[in-house]
N, C-alpha and C. Protein backbone atom coordinates (compact mmCIF):
# COMPACT_ATOMS: atom_id res chain seq x y z
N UNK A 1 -24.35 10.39 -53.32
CA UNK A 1 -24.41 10.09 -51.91
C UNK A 1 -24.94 8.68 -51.73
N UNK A 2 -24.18 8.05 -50.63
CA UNK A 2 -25.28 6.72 -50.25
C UNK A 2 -25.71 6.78 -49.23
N UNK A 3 -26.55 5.60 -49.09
CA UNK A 3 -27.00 5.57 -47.33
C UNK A 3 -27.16 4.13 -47.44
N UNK A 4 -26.57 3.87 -46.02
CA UNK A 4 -26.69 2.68 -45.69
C UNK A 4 -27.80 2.71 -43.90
N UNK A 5 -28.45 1.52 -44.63
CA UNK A 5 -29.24 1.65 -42.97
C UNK A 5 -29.23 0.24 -42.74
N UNK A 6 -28.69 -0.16 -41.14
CA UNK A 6 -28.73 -1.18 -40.86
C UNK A 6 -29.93 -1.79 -39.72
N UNK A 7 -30.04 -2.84 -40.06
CA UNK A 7 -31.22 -3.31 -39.25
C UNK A 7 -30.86 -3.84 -38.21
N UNK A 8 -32.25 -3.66 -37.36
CA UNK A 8 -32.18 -4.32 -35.90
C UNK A 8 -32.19 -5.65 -36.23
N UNK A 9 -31.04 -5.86 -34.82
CA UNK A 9 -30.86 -7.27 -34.42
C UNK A 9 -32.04 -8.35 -34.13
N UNK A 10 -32.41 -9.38 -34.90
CA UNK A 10 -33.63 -10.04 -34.39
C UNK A 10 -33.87 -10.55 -32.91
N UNK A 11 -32.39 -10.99 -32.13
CA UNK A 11 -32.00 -11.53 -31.04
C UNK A 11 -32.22 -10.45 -29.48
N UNK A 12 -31.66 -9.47 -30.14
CA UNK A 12 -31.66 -7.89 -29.20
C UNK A 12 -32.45 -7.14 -29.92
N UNK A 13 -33.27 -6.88 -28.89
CA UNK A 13 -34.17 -5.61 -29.26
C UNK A 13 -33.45 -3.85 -28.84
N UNK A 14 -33.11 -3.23 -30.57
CA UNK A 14 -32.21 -2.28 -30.27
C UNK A 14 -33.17 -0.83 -31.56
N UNK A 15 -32.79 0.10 -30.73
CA UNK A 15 -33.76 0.86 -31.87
C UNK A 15 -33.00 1.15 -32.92
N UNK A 16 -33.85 0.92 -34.04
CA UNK A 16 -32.95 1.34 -35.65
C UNK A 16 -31.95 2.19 -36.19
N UNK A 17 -30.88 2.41 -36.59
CA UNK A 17 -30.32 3.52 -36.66
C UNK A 17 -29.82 3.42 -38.14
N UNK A 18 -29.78 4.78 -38.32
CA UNK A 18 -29.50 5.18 -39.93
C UNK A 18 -27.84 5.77 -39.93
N UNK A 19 -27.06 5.34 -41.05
CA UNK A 19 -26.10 5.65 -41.20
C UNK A 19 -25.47 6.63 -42.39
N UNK A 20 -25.46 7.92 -42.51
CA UNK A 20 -25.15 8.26 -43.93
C UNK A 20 -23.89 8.38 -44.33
N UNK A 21 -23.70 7.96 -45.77
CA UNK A 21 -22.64 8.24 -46.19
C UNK A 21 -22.46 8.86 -47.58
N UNK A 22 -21.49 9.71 -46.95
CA UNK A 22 -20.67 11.05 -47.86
C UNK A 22 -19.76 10.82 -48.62
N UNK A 23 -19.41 11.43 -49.66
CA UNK A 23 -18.15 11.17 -50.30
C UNK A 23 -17.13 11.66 -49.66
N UNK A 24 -17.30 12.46 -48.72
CA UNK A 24 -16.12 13.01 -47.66
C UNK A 24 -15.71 11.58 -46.47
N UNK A 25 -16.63 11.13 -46.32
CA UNK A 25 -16.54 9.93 -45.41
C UNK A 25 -16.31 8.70 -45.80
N UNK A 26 -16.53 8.55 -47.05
CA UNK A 26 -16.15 7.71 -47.36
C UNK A 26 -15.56 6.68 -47.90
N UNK A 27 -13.97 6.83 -47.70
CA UNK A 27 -12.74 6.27 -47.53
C UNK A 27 -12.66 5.77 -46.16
N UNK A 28 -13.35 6.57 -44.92
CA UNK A 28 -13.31 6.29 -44.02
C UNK A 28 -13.84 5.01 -43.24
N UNK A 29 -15.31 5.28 -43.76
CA UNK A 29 -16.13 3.84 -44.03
C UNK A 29 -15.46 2.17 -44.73
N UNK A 30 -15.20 2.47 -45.36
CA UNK A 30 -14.51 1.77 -46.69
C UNK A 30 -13.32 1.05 -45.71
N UNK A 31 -12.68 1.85 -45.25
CA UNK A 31 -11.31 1.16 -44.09
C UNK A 31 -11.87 0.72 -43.10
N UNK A 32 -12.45 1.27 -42.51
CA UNK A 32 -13.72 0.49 -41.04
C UNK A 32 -14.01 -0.70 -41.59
N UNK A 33 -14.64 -0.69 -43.18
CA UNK A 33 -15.50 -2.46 -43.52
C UNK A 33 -13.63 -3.23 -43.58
N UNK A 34 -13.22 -2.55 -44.15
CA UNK A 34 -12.01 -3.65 -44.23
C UNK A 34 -11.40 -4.44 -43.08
N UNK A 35 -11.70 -3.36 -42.42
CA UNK A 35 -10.90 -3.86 -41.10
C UNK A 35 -11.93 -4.53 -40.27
N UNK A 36 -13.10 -4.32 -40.20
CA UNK A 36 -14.42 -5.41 -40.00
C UNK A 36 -14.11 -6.77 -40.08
N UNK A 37 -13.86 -7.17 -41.28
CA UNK A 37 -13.82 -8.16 -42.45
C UNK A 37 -12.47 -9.35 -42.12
N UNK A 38 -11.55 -7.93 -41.81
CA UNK A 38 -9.86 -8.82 -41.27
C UNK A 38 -10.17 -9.42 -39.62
N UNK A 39 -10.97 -8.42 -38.70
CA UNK A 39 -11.39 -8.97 -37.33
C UNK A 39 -12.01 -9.84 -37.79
N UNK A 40 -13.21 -10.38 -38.39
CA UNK A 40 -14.05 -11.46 -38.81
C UNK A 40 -13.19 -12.74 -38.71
N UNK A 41 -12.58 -12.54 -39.91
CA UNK A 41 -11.32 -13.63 -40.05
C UNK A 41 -10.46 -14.34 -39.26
N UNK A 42 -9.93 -13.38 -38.70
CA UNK A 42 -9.36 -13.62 -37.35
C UNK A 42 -9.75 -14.50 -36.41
N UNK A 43 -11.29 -14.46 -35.99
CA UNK A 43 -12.05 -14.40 -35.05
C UNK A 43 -12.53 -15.91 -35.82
N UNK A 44 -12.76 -16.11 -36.63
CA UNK A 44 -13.69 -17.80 -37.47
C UNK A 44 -11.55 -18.66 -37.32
N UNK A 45 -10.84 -18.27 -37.56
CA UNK A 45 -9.64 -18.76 -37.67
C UNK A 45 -9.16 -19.56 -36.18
N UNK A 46 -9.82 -18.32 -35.01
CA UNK A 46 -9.54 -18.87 -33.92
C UNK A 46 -10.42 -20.00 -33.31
N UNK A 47 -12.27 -19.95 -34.00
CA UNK A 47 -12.99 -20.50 -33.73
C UNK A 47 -12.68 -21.94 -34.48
N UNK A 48 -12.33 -21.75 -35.73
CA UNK A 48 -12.01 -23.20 -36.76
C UNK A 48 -10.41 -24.04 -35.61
N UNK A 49 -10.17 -23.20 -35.13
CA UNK A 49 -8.56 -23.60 -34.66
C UNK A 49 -8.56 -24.33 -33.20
N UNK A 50 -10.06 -24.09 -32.78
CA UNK A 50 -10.25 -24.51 -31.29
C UNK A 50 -10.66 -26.29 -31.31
N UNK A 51 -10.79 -26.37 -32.53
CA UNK A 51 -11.14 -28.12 -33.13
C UNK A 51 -12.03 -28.99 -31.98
N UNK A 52 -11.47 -30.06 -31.69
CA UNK A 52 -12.95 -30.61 -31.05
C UNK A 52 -12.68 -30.80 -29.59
N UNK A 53 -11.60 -29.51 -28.88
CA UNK A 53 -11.83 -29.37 -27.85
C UNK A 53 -12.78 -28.16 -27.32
N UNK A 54 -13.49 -27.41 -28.05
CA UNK A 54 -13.84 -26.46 -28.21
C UNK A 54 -13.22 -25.53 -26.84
N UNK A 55 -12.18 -25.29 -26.66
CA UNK A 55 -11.62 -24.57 -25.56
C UNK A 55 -9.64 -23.75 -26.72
N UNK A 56 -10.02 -22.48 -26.00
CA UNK A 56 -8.75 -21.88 -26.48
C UNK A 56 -8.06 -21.82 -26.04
N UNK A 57 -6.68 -22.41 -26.18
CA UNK A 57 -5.42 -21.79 -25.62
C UNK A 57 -5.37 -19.73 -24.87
N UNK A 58 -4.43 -20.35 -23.97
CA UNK A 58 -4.24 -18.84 -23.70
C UNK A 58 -3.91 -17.43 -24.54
N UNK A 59 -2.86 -18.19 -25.08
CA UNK A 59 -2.59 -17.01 -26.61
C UNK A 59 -3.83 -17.09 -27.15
N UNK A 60 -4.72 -18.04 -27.67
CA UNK A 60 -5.52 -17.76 -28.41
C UNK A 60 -6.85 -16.63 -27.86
N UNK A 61 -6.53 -17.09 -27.06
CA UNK A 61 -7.86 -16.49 -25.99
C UNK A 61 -7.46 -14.90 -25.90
N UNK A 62 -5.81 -14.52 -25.46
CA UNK A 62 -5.48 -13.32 -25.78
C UNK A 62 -6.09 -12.70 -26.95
N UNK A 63 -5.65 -13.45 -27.98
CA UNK A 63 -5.57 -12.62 -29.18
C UNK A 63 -7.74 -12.57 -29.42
N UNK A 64 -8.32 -13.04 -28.70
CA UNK A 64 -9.54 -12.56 -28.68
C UNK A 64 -10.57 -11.83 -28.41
N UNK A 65 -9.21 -11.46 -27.02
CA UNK A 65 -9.49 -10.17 -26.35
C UNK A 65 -9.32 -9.00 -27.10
N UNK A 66 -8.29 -9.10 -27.94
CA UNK A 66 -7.66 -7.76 -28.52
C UNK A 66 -8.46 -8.13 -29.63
N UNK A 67 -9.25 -8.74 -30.29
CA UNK A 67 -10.05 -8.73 -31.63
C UNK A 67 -11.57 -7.87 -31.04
N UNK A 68 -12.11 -8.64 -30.13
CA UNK A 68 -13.22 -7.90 -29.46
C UNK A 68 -13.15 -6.10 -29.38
N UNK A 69 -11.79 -5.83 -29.00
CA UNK A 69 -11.46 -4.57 -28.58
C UNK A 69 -11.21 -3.88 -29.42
N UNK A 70 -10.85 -4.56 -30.67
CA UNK A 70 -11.15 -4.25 -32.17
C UNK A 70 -12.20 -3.33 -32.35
N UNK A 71 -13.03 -4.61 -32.48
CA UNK A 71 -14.43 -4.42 -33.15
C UNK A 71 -14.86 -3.35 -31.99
N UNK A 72 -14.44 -3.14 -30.78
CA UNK A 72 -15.34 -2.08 -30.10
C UNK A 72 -14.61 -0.72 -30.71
N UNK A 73 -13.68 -0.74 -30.90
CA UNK A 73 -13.07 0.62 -31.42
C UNK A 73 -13.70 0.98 -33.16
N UNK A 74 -14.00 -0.38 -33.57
CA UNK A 74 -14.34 0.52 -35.08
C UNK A 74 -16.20 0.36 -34.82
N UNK A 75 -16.57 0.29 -33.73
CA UNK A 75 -18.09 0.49 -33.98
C UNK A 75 -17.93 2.02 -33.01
N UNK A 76 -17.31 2.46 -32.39
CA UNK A 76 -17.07 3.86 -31.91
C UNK A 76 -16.69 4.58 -33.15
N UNK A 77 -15.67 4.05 -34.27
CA UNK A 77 -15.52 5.25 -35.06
C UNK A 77 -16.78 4.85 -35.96
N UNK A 78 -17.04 4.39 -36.44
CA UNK A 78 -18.52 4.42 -37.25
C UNK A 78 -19.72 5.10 -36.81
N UNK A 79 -19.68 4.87 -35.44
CA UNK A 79 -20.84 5.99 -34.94
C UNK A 79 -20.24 6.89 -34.52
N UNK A 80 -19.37 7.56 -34.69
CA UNK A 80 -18.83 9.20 -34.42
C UNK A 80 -19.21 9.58 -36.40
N UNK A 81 -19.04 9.03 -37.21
CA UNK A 81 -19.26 9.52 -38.67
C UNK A 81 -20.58 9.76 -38.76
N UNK A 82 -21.92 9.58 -37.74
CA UNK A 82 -23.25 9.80 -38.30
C UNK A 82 -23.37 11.34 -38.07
């Protein structure tokens, strides 16, 4: 078995929460970090891409919406696995 526990944010004050993980869960986990990792990317690609106007195009700005909405959907399935 593992456990992963992640820490509070230094910036936001949020109370601690513990995460366990199962060998039943975790493939599930495992695809959540991946897909973490690909939003990340995404998201530094659009920031590296905004160059020294620091302003995004509309597409870009789209596609930031739908990265955000990402990351809100895989921090809902991560906390439905505790």
């Amino acid at each position: 078995m593992f456990m992963l526990k992640s820490e509070p944010n230094m910036m936001i004050e949020m109370a601690e929460r513990t995460l366990i993980t199962t060998w039943e869960n975790r493939s599930e986990i495992l695809e959540i970090m991946r897909k973490a990792v690909h939003v990340s990317q995404e998201m530094q690609y659009l920031w590296s891409g905004s160059g020294y106007t620091n302003r995004l195009t509309q597409e870009d700005t789209d596609q930031l919406v739908g990265l955000l909405d990402q990351m809100g959907d895989l921090g809902e399935k991560l906390s439905s696995l505790r």
